[in-house]
C-alpha atoms as a PDB file:
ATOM      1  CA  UNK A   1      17.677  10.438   4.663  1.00  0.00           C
ATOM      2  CA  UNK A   2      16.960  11.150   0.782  1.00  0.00           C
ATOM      3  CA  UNK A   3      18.586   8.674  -1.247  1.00  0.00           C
ATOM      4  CA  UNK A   4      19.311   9.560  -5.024  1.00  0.00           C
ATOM      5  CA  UNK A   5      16.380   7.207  -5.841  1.00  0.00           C
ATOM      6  CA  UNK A   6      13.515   9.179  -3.571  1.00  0.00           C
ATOM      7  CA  UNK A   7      15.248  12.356  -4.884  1.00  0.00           C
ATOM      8  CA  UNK A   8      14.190  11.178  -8.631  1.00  0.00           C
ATOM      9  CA  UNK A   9      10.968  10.068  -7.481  1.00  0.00           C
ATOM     10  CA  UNK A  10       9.802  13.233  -5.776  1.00  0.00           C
ATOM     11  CA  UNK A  11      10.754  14.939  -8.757  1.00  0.00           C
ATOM     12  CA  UNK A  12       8.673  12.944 -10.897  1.00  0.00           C
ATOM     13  CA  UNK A  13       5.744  13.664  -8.890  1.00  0.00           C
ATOM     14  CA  UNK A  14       6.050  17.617  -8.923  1.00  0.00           C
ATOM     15  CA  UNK A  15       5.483  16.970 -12.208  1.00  0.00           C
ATOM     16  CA  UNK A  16       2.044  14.453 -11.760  1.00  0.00           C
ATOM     17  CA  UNK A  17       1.554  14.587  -8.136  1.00  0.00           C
ATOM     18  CA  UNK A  18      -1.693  12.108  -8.408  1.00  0.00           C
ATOM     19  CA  UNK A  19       0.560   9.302 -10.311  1.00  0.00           C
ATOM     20  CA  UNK A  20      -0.682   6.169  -8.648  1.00  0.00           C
ATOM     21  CA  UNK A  21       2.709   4.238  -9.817  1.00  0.00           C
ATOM     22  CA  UNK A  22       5.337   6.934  -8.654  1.00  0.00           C
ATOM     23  CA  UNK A  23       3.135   8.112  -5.195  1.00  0.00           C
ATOM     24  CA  UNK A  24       3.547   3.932  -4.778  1.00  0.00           C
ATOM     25  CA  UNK A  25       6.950   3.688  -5.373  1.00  0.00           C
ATOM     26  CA  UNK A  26       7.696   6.839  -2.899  1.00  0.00           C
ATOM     27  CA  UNK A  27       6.125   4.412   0.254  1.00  0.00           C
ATOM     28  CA  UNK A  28       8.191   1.147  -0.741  1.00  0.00           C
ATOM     29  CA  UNK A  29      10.843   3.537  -0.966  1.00  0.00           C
ATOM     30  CA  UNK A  30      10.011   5.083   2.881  1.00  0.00           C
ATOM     31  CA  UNK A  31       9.559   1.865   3.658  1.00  0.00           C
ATOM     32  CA  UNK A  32      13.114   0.554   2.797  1.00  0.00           C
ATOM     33  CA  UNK A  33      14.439   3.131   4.852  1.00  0.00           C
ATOM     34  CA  UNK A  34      12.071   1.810   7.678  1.00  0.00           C
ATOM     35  CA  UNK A  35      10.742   5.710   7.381  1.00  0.00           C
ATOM     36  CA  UNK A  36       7.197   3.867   8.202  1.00  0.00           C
ATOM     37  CA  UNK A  37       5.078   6.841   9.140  1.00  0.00           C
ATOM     38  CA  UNK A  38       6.026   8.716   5.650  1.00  0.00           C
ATOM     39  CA  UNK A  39       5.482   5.439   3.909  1.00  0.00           C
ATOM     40  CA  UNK A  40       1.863   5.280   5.474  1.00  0.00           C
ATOM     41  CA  UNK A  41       1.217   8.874   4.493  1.00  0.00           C
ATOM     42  CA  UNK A  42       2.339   7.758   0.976  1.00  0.00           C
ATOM     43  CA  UNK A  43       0.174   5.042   1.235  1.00  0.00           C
ATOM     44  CA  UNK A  44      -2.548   6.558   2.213  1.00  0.00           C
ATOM     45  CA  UNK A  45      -3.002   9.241  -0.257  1.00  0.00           C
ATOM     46  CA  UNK A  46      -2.263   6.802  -3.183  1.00  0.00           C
ATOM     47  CA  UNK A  47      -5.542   5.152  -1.539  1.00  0.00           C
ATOM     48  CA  UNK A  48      -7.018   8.553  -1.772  1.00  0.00           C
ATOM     49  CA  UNK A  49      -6.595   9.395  -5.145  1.00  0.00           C
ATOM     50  CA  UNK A  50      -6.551   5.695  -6.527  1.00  0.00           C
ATOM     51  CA  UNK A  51      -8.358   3.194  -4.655  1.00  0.00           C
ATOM     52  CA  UNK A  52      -8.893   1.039  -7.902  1.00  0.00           C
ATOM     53  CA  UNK A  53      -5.054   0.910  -7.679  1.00  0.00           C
ATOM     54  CA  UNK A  54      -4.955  -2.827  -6.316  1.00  0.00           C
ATOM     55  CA  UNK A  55      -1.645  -3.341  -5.563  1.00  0.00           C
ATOM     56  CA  UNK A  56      -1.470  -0.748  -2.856  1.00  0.00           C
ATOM     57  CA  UNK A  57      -4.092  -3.072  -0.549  1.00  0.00           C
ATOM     58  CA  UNK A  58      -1.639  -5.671   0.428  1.00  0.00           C
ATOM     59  CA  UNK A  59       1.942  -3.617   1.014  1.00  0.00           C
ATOM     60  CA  UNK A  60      -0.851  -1.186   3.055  1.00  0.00           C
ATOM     61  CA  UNK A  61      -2.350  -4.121   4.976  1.00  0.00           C
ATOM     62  CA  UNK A  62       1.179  -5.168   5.732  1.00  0.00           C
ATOM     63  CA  UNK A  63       2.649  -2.171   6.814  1.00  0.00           C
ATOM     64  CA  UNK A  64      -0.428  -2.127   9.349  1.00  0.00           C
ATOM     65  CA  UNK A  65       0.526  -5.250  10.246  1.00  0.00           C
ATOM     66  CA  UNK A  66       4.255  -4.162  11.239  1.00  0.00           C
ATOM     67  CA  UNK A  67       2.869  -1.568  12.917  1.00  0.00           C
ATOM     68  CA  UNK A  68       1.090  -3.814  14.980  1.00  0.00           C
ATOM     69  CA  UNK A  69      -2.522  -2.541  14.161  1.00  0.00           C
ATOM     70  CA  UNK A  70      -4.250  -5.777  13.314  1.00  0.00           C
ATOM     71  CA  UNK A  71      -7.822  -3.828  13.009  1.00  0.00           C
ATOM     72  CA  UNK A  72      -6.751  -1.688  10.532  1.00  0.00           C
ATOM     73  CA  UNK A  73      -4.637  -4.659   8.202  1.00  0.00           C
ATOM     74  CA  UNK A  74      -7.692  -6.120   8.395  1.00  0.00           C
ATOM     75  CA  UNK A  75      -9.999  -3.794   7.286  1.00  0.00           C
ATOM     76  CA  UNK A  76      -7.303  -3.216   4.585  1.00  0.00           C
ATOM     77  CA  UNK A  77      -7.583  -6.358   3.337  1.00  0.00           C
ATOM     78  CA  UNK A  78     -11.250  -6.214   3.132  1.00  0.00           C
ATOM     79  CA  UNK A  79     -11.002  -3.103   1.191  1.00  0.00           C
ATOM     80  CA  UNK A  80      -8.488  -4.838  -0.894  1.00  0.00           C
ATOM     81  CA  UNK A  81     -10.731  -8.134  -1.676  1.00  0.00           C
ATOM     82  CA  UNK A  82     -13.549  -5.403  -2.465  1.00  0.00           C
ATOM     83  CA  UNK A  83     -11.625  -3.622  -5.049  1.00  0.00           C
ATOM     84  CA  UNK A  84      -9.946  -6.644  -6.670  1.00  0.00           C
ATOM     85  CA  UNK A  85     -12.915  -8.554  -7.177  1.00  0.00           C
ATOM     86  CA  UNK A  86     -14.692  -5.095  -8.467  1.00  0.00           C
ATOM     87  CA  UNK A  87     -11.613  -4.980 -10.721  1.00  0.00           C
ATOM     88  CA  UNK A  88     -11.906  -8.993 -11.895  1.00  0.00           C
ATOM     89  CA  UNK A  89      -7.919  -9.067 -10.701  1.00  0.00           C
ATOM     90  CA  UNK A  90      -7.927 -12.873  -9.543  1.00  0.00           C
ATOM     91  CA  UNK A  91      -4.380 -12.552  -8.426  1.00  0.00           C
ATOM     92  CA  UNK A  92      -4.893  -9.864  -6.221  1.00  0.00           C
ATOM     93  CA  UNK A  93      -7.735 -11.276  -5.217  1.00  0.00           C
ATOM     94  CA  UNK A  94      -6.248 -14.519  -4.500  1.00  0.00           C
ATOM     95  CA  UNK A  95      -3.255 -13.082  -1.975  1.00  0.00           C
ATOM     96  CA  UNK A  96      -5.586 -10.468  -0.055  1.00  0.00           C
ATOM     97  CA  UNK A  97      -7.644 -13.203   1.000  1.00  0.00           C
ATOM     98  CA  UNK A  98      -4.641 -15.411   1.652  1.00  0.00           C
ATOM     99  CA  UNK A  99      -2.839 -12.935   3.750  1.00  0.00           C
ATOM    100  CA  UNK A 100      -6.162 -11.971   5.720  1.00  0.00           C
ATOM    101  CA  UNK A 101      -6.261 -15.456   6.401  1.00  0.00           C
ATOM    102  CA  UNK A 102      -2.749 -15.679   7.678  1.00  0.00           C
ATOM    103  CA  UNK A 103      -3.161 -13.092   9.714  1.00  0.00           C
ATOM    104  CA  UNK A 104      -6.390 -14.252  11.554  1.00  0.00           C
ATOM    105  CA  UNK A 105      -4.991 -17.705  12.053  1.00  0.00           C
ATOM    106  CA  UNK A 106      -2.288 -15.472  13.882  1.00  0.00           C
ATOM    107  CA  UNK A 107      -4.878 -13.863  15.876  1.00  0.00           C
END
């Protein structure tokens, strides 16, 4: 199902296919749509091309987490805490290490 919005979007990134923002934007998108194995592709290359982009670490780690693959959100999160602290982004920081809590205290 292509909604008007992801139609826009993957237009945008013909045109910069390595844009951290829109490449982001196309897996909330996917995920909205609860399309979660083209939002985890999505995902996954943004991590490719961008890992300094921090805000991809938690919605990742979370989407692992729906998908029921604890091992993976976790080492997600660690990834996440690496790059935010490498990046001096305290917030980030801050809710990575939160949510890895949460989710170990759900363990």
């Amino acid at each position: 199902m292509m909604t008007q919005r992801m139609i826009d979007l993957m237009k945008l990134l013909e045109d910069d296919p390595n844009d951290s923002f829109i490449l982001f934007a196309i897996a909330k998108e996917y995920e909205s749509l609860n399309m979660l194995d083209q939002a985890l592709n999505y995902y996954l290359t943004l991590q490719r091309t961008n890992p300094s982009y921090v805000g991809l670490y938690y919605h990742l780690a979370k989407l692992y987490e729906e998908l029921g693959k604890v091992e993976d959100a976790l080492n997600i999160y660690d990834e996440g805490i690496f790059m935010a602290g490498k990046m001096h982004d305290q917030h980030a920081l801050a809710e990575l290490k939160n949510a890895r809590t949460n989710l170990e205290l759900m363990m």
